[in-house]
Protein backbone atom coordinates (compact mmCIF):
# COMPACT_ATOMS: atom_id res chain seq x y z
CA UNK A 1 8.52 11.53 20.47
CA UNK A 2 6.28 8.70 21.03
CA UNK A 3 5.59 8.16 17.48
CA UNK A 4 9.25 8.14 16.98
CA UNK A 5 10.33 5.50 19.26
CA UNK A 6 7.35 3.29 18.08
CA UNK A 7 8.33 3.50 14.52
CA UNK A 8 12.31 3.05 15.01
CA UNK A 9 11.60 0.10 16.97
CA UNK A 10 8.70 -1.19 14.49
CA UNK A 11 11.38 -0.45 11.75
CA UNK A 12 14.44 -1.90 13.69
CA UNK A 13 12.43 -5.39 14.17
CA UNK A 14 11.29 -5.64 10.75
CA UNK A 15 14.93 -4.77 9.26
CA UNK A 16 16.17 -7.46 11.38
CA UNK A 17 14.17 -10.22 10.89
CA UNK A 18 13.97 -9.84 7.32
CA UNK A 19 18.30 -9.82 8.01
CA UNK A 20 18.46 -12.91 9.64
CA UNK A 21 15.69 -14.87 7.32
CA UNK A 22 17.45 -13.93 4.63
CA UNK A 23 21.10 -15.20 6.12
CA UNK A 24 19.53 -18.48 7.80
CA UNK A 25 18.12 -19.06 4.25
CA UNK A 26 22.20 -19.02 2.83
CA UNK A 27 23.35 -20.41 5.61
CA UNK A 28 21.12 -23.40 5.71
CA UNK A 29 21.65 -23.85 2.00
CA UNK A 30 25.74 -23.51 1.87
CA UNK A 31 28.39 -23.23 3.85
CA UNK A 32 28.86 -19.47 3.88
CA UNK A 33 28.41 -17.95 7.76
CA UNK A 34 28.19 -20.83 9.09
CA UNK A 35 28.11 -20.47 13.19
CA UNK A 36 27.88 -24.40 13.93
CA UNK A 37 30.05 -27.63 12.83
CA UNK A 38 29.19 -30.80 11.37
CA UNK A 39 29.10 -32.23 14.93
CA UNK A 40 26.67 -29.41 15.48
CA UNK A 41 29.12 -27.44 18.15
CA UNK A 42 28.92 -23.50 18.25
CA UNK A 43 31.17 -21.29 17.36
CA UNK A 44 30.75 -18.61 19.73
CA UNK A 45 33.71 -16.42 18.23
CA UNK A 46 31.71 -16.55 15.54
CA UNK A 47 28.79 -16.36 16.28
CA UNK A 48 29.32 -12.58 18.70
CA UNK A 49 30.79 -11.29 14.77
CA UNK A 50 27.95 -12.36 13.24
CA UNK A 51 25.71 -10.68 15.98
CA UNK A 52 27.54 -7.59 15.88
CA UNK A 53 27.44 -7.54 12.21
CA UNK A 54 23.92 -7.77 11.58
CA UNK A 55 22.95 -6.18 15.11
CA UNK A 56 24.72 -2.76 13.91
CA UNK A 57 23.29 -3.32 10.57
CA UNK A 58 19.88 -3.84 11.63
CA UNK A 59 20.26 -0.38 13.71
CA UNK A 60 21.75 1.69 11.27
CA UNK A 61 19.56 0.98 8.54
CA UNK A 62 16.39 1.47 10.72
CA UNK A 63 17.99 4.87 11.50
CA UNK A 64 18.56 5.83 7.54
CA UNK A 65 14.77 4.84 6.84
CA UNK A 66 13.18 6.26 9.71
CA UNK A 67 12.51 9.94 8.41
CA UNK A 68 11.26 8.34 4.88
CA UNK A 69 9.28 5.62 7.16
CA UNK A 70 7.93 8.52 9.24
CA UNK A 71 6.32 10.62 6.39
CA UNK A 72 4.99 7.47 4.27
CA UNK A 73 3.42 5.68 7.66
CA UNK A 74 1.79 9.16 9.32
CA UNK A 75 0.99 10.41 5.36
CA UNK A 76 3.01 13.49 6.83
CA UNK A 77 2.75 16.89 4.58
CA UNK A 78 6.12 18.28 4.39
CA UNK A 79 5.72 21.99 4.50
CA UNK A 80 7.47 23.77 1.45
CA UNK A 81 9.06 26.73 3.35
CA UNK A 82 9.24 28.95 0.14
CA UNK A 83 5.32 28.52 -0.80
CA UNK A 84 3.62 27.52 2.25
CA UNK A 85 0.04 26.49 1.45
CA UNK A 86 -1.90 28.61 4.53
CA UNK A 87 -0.93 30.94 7.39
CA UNK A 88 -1.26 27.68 9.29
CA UNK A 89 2.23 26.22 8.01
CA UNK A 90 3.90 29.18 7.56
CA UNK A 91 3.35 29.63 11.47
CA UNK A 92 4.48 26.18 12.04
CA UNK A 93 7.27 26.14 9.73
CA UNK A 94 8.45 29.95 10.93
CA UNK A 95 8.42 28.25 14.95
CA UNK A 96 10.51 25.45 13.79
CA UNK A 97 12.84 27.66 11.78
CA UNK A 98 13.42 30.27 14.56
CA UNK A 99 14.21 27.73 17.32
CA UNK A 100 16.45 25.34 14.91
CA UNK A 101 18.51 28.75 14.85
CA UNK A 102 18.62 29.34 18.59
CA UNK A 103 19.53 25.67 18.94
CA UNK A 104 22.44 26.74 16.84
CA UNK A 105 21.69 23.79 13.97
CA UNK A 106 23.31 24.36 10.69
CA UNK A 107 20.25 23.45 8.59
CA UNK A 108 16.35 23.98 9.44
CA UNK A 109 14.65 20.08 9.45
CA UNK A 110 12.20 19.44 6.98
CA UNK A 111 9.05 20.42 9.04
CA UNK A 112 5.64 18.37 8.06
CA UNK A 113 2.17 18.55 9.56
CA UNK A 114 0.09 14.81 9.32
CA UNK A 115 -3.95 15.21 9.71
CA UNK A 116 -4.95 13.13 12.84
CA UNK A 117 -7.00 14.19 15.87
CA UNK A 118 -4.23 13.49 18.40
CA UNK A 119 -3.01 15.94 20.07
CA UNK A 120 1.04 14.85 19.19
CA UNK A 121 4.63 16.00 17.43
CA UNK A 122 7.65 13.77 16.86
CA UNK A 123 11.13 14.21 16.05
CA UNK A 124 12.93 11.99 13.65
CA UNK A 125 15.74 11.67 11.19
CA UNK A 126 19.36 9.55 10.77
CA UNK A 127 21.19 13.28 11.01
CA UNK A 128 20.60 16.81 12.32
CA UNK A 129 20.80 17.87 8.34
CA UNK A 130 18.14 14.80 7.35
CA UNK A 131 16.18 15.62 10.13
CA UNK A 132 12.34 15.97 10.08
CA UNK A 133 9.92 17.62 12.69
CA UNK A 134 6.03 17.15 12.34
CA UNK A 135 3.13 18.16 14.47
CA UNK A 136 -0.63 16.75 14.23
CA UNK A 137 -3.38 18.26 13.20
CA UNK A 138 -5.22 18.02 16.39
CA UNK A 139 -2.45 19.88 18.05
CA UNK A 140 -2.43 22.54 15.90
CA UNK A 141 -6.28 22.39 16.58
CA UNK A 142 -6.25 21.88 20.22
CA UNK A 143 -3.58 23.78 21.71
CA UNK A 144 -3.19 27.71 22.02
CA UNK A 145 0.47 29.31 20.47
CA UNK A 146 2.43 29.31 23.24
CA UNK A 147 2.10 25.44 23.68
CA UNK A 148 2.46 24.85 20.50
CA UNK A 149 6.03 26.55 20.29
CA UNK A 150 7.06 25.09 24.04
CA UNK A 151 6.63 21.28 22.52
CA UNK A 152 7.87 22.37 19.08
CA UNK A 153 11.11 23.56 21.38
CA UNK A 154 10.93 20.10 22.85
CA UNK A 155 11.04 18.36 19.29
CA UNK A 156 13.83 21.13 17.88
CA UNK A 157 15.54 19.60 21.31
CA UNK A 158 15.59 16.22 20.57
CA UNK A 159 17.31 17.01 17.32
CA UNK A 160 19.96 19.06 18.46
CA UNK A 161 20.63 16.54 21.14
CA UNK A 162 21.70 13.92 18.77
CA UNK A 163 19.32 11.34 20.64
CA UNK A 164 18.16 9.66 17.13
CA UNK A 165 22.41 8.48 16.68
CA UNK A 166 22.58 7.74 20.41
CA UNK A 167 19.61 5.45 20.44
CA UNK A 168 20.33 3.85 16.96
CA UNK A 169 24.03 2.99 19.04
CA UNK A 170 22.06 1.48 22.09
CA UNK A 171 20.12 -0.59 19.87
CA UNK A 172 22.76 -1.88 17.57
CA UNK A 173 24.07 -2.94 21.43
CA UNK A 174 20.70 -4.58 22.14
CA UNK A 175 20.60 -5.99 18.52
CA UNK A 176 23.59 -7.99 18.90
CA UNK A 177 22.53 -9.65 22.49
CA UNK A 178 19.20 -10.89 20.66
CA UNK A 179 20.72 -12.20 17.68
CA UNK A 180 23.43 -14.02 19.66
CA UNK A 181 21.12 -15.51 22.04
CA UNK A 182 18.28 -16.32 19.70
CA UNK A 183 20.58 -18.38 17.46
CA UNK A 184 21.97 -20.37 20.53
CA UNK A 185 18.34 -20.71 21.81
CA UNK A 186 17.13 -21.78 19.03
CA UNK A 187 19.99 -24.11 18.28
CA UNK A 188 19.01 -25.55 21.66
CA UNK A 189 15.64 -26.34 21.27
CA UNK A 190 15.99 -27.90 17.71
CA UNK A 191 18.27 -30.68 19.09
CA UNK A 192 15.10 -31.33 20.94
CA UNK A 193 13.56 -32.54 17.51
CA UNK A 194 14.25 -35.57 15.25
CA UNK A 195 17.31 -34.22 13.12
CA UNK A 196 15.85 -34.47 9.57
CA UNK A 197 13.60 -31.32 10.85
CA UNK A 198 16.41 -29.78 12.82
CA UNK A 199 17.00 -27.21 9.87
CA UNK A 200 13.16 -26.47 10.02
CA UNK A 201 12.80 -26.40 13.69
CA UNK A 202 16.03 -24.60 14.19
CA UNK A 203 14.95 -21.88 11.31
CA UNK A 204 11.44 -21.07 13.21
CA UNK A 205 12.58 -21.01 16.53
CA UNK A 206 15.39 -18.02 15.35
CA UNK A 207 12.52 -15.81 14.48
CA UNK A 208 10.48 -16.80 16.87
CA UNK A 209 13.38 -16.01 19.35
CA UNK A 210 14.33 -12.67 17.69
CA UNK A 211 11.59 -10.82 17.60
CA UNK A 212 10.37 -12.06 21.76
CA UNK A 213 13.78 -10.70 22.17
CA UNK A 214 13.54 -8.03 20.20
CA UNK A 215 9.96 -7.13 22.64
CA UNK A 216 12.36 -7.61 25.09
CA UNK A 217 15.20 -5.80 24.54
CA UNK A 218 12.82 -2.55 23.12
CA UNK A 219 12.29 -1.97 28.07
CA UNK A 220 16.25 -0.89 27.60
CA UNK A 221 15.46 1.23 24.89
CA UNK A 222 12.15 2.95 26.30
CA UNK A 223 14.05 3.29 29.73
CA UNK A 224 16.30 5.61 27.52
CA UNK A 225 13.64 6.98 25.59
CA UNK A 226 11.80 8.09 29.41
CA UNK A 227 15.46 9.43 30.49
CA UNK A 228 15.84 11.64 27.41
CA UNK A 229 12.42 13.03 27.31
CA UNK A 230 13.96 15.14 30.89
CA UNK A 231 16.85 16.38 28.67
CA UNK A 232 14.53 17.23 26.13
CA UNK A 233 12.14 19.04 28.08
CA UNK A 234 15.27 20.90 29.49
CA UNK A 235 16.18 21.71 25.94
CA UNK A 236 12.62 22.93 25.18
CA UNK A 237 12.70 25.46 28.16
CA UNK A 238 16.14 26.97 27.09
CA UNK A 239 14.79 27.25 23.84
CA UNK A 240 11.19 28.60 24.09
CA UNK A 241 11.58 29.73 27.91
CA UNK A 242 10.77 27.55 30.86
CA UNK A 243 7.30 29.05 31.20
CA UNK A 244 6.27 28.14 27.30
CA UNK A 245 7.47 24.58 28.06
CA UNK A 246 5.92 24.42 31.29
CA UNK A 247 2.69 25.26 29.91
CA UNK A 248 2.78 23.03 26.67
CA UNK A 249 3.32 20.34 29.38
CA UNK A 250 0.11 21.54 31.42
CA UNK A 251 -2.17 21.71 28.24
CA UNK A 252 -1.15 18.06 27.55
CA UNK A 253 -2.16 16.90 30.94
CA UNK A 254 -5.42 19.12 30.75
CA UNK A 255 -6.19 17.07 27.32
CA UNK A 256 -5.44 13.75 29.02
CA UNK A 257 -7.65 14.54 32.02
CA UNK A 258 -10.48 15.49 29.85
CA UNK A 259 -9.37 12.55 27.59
CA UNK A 260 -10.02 9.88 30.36
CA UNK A 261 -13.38 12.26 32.30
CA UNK A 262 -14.79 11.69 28.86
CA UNK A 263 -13.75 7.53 29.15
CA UNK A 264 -11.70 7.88 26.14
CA UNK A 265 -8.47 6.44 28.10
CA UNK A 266 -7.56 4.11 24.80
CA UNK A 267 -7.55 6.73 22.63
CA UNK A 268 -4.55 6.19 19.94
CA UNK A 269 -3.33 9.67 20.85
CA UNK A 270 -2.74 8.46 24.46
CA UNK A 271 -1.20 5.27 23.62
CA UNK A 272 1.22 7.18 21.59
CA UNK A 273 1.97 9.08 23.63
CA UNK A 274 2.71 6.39 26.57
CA UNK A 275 1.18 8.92 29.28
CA UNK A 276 -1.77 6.88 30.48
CA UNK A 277 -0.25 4.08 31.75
CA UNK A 278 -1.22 2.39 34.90
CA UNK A 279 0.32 -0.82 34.65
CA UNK A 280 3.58 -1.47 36.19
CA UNK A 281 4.59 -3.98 32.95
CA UNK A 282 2.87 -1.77 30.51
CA UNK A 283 5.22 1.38 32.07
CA UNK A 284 8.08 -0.35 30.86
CA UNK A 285 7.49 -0.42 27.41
CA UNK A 286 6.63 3.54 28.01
CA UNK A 287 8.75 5.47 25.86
CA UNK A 288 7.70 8.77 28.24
CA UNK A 289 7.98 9.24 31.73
CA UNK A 290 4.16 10.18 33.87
CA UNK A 291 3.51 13.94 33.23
CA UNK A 292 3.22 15.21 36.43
CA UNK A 293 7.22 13.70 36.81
CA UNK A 294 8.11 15.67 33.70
CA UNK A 295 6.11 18.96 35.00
CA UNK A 296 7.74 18.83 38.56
CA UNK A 297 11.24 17.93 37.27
CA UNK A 298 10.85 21.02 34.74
CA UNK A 299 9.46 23.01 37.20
CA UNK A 300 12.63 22.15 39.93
CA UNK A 301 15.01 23.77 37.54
């Protein structure tokens, strides 16, 4: 799940810069979208259309790339489920299959293993049918079956939650308050400037504006991300049983304790995986909420 907000945000910040240079480039250059007058006054009608325009835009396309970012960025193996190469993925592809059904989805996600030593799995796709589900290598390595199945549940549960549409919505929200107040920002600060630069000024300070925004704006989606990971884990006990989920929740905090006795606390696994955190700012930008909090809430149930 980590993996999955990083690279929808990554991919959301990207899509939306490369937007916005793009339209500040035609918009500079003629007279089509323009937000500001010849006297240089905003038009804030305007201005909220464009936002919500490219905002949305910015989201949704983020959410149709992110499976196809997902596989080429973690070099992800997807798992053919009529020739599976070794008892390995048929296992893998067999636990995925199995609980798609009890989570009553139509169509099994494409299921893909990636080699790394982390000890991780991530849910992502723009739909339950384009849907993809892929566990690490070092999971597969590291934990025993009946951990590997509870956070496979907890992946299968993100999916059949919907939570990839719902967070594509809250960012397309978030989208259109950082274009909106970028472009007055920066509109601000270039009148600062002598006005044969303006356009120059003005055309930096958007990006620059956007994606500090953007950094932002990502603490209202990771406070969503932490508040879905409880559903999920929910989802992952009514799927796999509560003491399958339980346990794949244990074995990750036993491979995090060991992680940090062994002074390997910035492992890339870790970071990932936002569970290490002992910074208030840093536990912001968390896209998961502390262990023991997900263990206790499960456990409460």
């Amino acid at each position: 799940m980590g993996k999955r907000i990083l690279l929808f945000l990554l991919t959301n910040i990207l899509v939306m810069t490369t937007i916005v240079i793009a339209w500040s480039l035609i918009t500079t250059f003629t007279d089509i979208g323009a937000i500001q007058n010849a006297e240089g006054q905003i038009s804030y009608g305007a201005l909220m259309i464009f936002s919500i325009l490219v905002g949305f835009a910015g989201a949704f396309i983020s959410l149709a790339m992110s499976r196809w970012m997902a596989k080429m960025m973690m070099k992800v193996k997807v798992i053919d489920p009529n020739r599976p190469a070794n008892a390995q993925e048929r296992m893998v592809y067999e636990k995925v299959e199995r609980l798609s059904r009890t989570a009553g989805l139509v169509h099994t996600p494409q299921v893909g293993i990636y080699q790394s030593a982390e000890v991780n799995a991530f849910a992502t796709g723009p739909t339950k049918k384009r849907s993809l589900v892929a566990v690490s290598s070092g999971l597969l390595q590291t934990m025993d079956d009946d951990a590997i199945e509870g956070i496979i549940a907890h992946e299968v549960a993100h999916v059949a939650n919907g939570d990839m549409v719902t967070m594509t919505l809250l960012q397309g929200i978030v989208n259109t308050f950082v274009v909106f107040f970028s472009r007055i920002a920066a509109i601000i600060v270039s009148r600062f400037v002598r006005s044969e630069i303006q356009w120059i000024v003005q055309f930096a300070a958007i990006i620059v504006f956007q994606i500090l925004f953007s950094i932002l704006g990502s603490i209202v989606v990771s406070a969503y991300s932490r508040h879905r990971e409880y559903h999920a884990d929910k989802g992952g006990a009514d799927l796999a049983g509560r003491d399958k989920m339980a346990h794949a929740l244990r074995s990750l905090k036993m491979y995090v304790d060991r992680a940090k006795v062994d002074d390997r606390t910035d492992d890339s696994a870790i970071q990932t995986m936002k569970i290490n955190g002992k910074s208030s700012m840093m536990t912001l930008f968390s896209s998961h909420p502390p262990l023991e909090d997900r263990i206790e809430k499960l456990e409460q149930r």
